[in-house]
Protein backbone atom coordinates (compact mmCIF):
# COMPACT_ATOMS: atom_id res chain seq x y z
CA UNK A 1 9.76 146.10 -28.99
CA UNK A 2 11.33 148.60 -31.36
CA UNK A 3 13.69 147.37 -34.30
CA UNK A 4 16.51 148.34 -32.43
CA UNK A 5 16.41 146.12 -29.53
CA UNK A 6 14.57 143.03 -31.64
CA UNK A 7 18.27 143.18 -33.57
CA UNK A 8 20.39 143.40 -30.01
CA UNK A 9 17.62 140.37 -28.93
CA UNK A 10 18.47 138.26 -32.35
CA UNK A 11 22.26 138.95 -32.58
CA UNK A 12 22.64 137.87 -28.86
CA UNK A 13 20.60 135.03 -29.79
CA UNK A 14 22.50 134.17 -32.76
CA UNK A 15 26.19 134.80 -30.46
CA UNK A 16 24.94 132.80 -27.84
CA UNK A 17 24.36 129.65 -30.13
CA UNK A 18 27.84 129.51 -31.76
CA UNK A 19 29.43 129.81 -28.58
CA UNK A 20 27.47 126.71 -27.72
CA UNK A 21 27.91 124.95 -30.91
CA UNK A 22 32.08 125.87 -30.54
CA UNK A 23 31.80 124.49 -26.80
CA UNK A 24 30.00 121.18 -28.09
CA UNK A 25 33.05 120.76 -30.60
CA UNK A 26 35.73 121.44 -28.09
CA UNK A 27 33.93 119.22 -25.87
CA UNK A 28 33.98 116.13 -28.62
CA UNK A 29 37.40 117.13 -29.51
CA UNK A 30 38.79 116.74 -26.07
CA UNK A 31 36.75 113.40 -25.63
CA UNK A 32 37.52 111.35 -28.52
CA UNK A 33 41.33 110.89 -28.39
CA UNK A 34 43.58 109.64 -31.23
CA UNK A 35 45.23 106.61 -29.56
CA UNK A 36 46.94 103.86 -30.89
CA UNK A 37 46.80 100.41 -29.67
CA UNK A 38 47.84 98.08 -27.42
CA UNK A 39 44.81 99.61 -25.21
CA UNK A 40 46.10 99.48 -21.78
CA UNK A 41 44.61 101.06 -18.93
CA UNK A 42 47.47 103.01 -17.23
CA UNK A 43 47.86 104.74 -20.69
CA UNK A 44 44.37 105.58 -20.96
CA UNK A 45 44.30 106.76 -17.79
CA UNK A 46 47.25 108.91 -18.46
CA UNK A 47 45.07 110.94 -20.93
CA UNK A 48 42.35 112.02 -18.92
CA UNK A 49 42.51 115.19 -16.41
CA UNK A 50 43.11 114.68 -12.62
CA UNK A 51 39.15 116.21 -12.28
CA UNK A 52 38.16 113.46 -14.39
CA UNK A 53 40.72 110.62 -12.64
CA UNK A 54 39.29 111.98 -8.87
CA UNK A 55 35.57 111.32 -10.27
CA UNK A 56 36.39 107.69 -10.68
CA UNK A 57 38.39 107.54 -7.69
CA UNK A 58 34.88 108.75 -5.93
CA UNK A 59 33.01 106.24 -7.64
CA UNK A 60 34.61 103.16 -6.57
CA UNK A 61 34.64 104.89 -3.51
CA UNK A 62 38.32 104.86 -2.68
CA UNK A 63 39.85 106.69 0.43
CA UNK A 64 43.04 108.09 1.40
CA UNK A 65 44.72 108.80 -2.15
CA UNK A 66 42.55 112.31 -3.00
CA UNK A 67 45.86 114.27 -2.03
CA UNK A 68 48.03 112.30 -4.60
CA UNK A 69 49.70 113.38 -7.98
CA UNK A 70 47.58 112.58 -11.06
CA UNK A 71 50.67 110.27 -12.08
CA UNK A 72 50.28 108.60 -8.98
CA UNK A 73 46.66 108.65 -8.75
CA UNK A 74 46.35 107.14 -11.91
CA UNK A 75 48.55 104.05 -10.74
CA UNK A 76 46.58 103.65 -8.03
CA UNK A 77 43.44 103.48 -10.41
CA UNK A 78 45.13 101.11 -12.47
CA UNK A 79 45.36 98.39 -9.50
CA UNK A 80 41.68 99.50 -7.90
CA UNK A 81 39.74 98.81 -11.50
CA UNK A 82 40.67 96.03 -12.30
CA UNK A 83 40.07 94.42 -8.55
CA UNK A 84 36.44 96.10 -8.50
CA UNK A 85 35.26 95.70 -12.04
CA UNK A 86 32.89 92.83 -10.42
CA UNK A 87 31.11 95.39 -8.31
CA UNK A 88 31.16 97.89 -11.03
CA UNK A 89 29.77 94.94 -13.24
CA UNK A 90 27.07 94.25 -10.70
CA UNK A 91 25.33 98.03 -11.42
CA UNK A 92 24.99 97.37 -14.64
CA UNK A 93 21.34 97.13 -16.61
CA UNK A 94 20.83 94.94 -20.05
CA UNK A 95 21.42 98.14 -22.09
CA UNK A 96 25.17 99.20 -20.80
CA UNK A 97 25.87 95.53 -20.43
CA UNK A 98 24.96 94.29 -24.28
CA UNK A 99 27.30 97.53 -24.81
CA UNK A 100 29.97 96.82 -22.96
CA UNK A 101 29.55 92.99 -24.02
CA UNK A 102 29.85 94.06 -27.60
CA UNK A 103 33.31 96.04 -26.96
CA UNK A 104 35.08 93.54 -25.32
CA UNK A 105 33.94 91.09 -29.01
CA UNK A 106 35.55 93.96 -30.59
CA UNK A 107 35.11 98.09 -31.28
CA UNK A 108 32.58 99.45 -30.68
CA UNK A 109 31.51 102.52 -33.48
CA UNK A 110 29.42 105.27 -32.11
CA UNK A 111 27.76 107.58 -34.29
CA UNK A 112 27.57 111.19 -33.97
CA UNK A 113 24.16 111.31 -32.71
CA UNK A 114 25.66 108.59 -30.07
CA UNK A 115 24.99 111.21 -26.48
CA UNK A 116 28.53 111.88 -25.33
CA UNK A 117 26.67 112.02 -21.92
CA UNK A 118 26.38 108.27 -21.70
CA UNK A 119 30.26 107.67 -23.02
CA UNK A 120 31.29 110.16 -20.37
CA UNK A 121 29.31 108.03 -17.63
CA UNK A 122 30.75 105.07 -18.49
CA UNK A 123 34.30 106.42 -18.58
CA UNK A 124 33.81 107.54 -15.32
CA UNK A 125 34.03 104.02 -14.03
CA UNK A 126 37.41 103.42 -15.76
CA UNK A 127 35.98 100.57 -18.00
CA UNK A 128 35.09 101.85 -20.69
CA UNK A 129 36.61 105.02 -22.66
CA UNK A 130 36.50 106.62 -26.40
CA UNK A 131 39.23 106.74 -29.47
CA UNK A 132 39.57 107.32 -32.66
CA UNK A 133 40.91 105.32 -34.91
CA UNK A 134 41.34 106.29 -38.34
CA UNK A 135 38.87 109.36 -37.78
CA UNK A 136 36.08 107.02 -36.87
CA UNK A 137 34.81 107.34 -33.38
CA UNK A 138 34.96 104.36 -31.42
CA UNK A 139 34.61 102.84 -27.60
CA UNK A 140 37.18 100.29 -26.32
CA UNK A 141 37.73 98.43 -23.16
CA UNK A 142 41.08 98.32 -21.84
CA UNK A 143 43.24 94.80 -22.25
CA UNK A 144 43.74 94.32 -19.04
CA UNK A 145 39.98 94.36 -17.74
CA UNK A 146 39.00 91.65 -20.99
CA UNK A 147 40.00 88.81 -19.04
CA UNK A 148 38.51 89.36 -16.00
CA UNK A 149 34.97 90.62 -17.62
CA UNK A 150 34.69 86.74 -19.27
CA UNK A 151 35.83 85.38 -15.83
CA UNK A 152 32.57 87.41 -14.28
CA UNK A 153 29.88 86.83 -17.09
CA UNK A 154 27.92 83.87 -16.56
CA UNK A 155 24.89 82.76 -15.09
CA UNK A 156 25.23 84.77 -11.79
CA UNK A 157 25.94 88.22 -13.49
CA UNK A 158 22.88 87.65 -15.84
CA UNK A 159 20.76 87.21 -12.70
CA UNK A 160 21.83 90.23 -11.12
CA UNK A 161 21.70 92.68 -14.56
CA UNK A 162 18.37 91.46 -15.08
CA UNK A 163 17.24 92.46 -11.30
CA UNK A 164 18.96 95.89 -11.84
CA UNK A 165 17.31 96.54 -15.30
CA UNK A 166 13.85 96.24 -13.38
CA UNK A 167 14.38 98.44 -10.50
CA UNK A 168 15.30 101.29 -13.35
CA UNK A 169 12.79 100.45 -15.61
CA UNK A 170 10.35 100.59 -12.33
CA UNK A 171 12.10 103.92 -11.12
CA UNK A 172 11.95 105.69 -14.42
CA UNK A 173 8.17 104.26 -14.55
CA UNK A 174 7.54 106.19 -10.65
CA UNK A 175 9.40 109.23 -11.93
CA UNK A 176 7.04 109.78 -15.18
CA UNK A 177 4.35 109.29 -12.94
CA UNK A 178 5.13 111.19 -9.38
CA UNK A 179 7.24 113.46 -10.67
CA UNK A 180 9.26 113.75 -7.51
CA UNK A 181 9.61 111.50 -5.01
CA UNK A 182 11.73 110.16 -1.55
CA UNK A 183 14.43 107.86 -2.07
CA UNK A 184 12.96 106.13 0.87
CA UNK A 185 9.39 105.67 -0.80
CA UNK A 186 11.09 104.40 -4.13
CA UNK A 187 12.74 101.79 -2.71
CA UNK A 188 9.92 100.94 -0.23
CA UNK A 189 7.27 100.87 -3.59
CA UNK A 190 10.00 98.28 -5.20
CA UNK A 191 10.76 96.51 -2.25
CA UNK A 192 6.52 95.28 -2.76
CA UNK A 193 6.99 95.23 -6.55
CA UNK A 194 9.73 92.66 -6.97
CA UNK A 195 9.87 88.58 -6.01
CA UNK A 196 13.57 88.82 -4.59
CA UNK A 197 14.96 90.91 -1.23
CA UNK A 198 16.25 94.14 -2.01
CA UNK A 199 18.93 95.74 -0.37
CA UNK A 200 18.65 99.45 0.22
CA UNK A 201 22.65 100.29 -0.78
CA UNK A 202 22.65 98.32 -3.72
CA UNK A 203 19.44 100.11 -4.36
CA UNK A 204 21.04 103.22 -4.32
CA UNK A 205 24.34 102.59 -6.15
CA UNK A 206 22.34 100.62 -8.96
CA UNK A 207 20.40 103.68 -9.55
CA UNK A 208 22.96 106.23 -9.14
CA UNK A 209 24.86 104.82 -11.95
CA UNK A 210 21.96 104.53 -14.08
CA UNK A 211 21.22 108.35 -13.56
CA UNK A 212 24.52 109.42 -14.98
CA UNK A 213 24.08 106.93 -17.40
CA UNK A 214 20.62 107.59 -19.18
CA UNK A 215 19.85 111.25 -17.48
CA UNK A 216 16.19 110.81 -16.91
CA UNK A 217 16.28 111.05 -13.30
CA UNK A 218 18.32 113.03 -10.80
CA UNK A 219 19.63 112.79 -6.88
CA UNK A 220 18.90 115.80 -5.13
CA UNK A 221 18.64 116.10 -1.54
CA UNK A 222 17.17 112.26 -0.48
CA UNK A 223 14.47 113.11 -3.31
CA UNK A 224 14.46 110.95 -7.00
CA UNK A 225 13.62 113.98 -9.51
CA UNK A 226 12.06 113.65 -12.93
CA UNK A 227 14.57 115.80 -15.01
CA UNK A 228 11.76 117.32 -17.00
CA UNK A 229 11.12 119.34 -13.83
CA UNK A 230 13.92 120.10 -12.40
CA UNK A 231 12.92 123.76 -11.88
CA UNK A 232 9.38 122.60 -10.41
CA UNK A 233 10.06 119.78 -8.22
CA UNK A 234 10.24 121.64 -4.93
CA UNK A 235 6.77 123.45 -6.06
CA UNK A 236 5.42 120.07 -7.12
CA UNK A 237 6.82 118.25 -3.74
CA UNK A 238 5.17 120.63 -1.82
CA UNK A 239 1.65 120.41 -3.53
CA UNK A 240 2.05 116.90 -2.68
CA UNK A 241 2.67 117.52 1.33
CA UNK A 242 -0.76 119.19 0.73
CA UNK A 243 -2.52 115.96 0.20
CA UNK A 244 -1.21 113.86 2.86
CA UNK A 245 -4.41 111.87 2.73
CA UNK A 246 -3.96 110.37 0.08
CA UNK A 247 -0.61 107.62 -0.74
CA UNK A 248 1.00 107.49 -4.42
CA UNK A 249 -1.47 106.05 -7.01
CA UNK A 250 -0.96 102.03 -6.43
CA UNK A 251 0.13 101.30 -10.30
CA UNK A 252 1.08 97.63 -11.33
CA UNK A 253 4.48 96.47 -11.81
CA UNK A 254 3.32 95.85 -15.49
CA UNK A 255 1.77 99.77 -15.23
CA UNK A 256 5.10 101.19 -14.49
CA UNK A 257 7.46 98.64 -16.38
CA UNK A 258 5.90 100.13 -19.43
CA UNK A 259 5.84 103.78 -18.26
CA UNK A 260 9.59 103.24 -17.53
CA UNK A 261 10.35 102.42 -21.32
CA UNK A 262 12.27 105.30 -22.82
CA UNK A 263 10.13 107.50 -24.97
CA UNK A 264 6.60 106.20 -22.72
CA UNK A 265 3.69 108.69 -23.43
CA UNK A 266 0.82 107.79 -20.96
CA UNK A 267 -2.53 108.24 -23.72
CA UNK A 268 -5.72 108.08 -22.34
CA UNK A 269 -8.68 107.47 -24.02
CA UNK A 270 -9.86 110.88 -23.68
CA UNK A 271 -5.88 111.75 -25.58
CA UNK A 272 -6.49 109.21 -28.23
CA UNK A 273 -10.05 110.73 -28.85
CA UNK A 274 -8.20 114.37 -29.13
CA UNK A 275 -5.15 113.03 -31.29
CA UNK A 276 -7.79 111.93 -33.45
CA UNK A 277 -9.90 115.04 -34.01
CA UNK A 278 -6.36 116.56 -34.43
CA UNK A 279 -5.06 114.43 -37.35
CA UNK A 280 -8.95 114.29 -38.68
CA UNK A 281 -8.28 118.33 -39.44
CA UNK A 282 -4.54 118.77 -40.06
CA UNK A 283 -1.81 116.86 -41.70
CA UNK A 284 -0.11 115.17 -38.88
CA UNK A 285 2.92 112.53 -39.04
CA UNK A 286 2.42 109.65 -36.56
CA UNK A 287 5.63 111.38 -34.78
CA UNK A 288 3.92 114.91 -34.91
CA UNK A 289 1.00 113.12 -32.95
CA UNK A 290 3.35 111.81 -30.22
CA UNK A 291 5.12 115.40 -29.96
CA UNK A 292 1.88 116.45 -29.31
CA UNK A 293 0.93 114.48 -26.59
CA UNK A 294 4.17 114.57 -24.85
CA UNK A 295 3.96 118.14 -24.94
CA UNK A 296 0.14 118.34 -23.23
CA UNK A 297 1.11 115.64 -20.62
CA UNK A 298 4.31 118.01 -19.69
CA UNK A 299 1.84 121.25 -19.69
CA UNK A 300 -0.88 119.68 -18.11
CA UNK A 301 1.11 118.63 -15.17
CA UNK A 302 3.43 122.12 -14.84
CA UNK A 303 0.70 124.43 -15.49
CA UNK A 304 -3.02 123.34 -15.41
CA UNK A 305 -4.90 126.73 -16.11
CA UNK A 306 -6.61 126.25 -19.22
CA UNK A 307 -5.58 129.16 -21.58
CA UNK A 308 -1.92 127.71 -20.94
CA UNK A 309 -3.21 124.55 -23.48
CA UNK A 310 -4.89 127.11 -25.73
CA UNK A 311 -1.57 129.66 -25.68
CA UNK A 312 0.09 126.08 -26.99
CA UNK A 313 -2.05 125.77 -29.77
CA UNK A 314 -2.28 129.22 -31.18
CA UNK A 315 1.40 129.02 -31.51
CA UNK A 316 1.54 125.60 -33.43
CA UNK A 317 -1.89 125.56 -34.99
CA UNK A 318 -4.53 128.15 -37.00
CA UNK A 319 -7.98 127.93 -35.70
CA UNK A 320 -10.69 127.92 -38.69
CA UNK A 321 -13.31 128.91 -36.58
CA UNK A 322 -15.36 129.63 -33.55
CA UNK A 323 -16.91 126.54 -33.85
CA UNK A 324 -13.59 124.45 -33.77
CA UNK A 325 -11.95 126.25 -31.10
CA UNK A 326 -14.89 125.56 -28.59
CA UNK A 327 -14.64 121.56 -29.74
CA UNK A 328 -10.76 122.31 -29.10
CA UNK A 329 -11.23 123.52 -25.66
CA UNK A 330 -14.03 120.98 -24.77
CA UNK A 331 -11.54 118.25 -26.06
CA UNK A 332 -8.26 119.90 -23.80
CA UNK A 333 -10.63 119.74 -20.71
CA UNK A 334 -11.37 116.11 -21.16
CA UNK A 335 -8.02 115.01 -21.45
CA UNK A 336 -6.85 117.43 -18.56
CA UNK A 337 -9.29 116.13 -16.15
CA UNK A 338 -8.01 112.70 -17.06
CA UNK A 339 -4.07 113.31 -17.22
CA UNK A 340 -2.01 111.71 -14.37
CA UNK A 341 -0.82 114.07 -12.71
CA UNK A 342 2.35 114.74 -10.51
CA UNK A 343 1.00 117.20 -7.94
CA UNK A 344 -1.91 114.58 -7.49
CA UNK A 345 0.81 112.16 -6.83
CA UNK A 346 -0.42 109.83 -9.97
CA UNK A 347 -4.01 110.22 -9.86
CA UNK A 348 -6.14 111.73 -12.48
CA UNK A 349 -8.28 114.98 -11.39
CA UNK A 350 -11.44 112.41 -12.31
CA UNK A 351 -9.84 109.68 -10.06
CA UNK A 352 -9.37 111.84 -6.81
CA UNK A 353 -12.95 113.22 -7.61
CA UNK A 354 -14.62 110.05 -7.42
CA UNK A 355 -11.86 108.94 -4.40
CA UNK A 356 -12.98 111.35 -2.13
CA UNK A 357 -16.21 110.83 -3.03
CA UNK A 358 -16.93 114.60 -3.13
CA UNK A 359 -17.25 117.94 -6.02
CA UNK A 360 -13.91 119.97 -6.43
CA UNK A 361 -14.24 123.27 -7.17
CA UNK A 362 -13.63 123.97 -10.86
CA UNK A 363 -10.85 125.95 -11.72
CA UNK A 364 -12.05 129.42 -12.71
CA UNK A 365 -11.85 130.74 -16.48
CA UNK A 366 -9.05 133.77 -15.37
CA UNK A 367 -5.52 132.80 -14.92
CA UNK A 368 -4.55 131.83 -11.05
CA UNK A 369 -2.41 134.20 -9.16
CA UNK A 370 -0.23 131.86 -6.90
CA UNK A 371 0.70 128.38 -7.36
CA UNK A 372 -0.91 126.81 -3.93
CA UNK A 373 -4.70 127.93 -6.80
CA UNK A 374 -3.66 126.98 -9.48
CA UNK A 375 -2.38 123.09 -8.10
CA UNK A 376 -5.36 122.69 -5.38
CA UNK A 377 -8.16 123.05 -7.76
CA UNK A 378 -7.38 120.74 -10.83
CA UNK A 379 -10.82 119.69 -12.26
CA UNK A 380 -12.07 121.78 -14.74
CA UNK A 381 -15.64 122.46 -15.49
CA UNK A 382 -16.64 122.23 -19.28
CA UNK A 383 -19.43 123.71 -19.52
CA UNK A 384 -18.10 127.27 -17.80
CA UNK A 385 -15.47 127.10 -20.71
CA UNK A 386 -16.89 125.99 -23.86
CA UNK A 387 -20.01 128.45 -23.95
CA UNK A 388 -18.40 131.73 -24.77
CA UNK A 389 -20.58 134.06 -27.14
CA UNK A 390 -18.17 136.78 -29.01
CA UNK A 391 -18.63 139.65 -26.74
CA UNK A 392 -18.46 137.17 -23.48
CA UNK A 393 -14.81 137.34 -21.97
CA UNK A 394 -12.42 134.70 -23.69
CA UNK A 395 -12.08 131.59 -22.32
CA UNK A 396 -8.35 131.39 -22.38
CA UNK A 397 -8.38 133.33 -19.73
CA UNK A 398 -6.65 136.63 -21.48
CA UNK A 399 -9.62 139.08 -19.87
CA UNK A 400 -10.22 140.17 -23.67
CA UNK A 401 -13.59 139.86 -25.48
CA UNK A 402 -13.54 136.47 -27.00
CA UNK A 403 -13.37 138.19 -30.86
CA UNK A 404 -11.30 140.26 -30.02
CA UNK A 405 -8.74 137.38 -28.73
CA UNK A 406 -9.14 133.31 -29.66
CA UNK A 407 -12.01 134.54 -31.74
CA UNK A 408 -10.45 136.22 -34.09
């Protein structure tokens, strides 16, 4: 790349960031309103756009009033959210509901680093919206929906946020470990997970709420979609039509409870092992470990050729020597052949080795060509990776000499 274009590159760069940074700011600016109390709904209401009034219109699922004036509409929405708060109550997880428990004690302040996505969400229901007062950013709940919020929490409500807080903890647990997955096969996985009936449209709306809400997971076409790979899932769905043989990995309610837990990284033994060797050589935080980790498990399970994991490294790390980078590699093929993965619908490359009770091929040193390779053949071989002499083609799969590439 000549200097010329590097400068276009950087200055584009550079433009395209304060746009979004100016966006962001507009974006907070026309959220947090200055608004003076009594809080009542209809006035609240009042401030938001008709787009914004029609999305909770859609989401207590009202008919017949789309065609109406926003003054109108918003009357309408006045009398409807107040009558259905219960049901809008009875979505609700222990997270949003200690929230929304602590506003209607009293203000709520939110921090900057507070997500505006989640304040957004909740507005959307028409219980819960931001202000400012006196410059400080806070969320209220509108007078008129106080009373009838203590008239619904007791013993009954606490019964049913606990039940919802389990089928999203046990969703978001699925989704870190499948990837992508039917609607229908989620709720027929909790419906054998959990004491209690479940009911397929309170299924649904329970987790459609919390989707909008906490933005791990998305709807798309009957399908529940890990939003780490969003622009993979109908590759990775379709590697896993490929092994119709074999169900979803059978994890424990207590397996996926804890993989459901925001900020879950699934370590094993083979990652602790490598973590270790890593912080044995540089000087690692505990958090630098974990960023780590999350990263492998993400690159392991959208792109398992080898030199992908070594392209990672070179960026973030220096390698001393030959030496280390064939205990490097030797260590990235352990913990890939022992990474749940979401084209193997759960299962670890080891696992669905020893499942089908026969050899996979190993997946060759060069890089694949098409994706139906690359996701077929996930076990990798060791020993056809780590014993590269310096005029012996890399093993990161470049199709250099190895000192003229890694072994520099």
């Amino acid at each position: 790349m000549d200097k010329k274009m590097e400068r276009m590159l950087l200055n584009a760069l550079k433009n395209a960031k304060t746009d979004s940074k100016k966006r962001e700011i507009n974006r907070e600016n026309q959220l947090w309103k200055n608004v003076e109390p009594p809080y009542e709904l209809r006035g609240l209401l009042s401030l938001l756009t008709k787009t914004e009034l029609d999305t909770i219109r859609k989401n207590l699922n009202l008919t017949g009033v789309s065609s109406l004036k926003k003054a109108e509409l918003a009357d309408v929405l006045t009398e409807a959210i107040v009558q259905r708060l219960p049901q809008i109550l009875s979505l609700l997880d222990k997270g949003r509901y200690d929230l929304i428990r602590g506003i209607v004690k009293g203000y709520v302040g939110v921090s900057d680093n507070f997500p505006m996505g989640k304040v957004e969400a909740l507005m959307r229901y028409g219980i819960v919206f931001p202000v400012k007062v006196n410059g400080r950013q806070q969320l209220i709940m509108p007078a008129e929906l106080l009373e009838p919020f203590a008239e619904c929490d007791g013993e009954e409500l606490q019964k049913v946020i606990k039940r919802n807080t389990e089928y999203i903890q046990l969703t978001h647990g699925m989704l870190y470990y499948y990837g992508v997955i039917e609607t229908f096969d989620v709720f027929t996985k909790i419906k054998s997970l959990v004491k209690d009936k479940v009911d397929h449209k309170e299924f649904l709306e329970v987790i459609s709420m919390a989707c909008d809400y906490y933005n791990r997971v998305r709807f798309s076409s009957y399908r529940l979609i890990d939003r780490r790979i969003l622009f993979k899932a109908e590759e990775i769905r379709e590697e896993q039509k490929m092994r119709d043989d074999i169900d979803y990995y059978p994890f424990t309610r207590k397996q996926l409870l804890e993989a459901g837990k925001p900020g879950f990284i699934g370590k094993s033994l083979e990652m602790d092992r490598f973590l270790s060797f890593l912080k044995e050589r540089y000087r690692l935080t505990n958090q630098e470990v974990d960023n780590v980790a999350w990263d492998l498990v993400k690159i392991i399970n959208v792109d398992v050729r080898p030199n992908s994991l070594i392209e990672y490294f070179q960026k973030h790390f220096e390698f001393p020597s030959l030496e280390f980078l064939e205990q490097l590699m030797g260590h990235l093929i352990e913990v890939s052949n022992n990474t749940r993965q979401w084209v193997l619908k759960g299962y670890t490359p080891n696992e669905l080795v020893e499942k089908e009770n026969k050899q996979l091929t190993p997946i060759p040193s060069m890089p694949m060509t098409s994706t139906s390779q690359k996701m077929n053949t996930n076990v990798i071989d060791v020993a056809s990776v780590t014993s590269s002499g310096r005029n012996s083609p890399c093993p990161c799969g470049s199709g250099k000499k190895h000192k003229k590439c890694c072994g520099r």
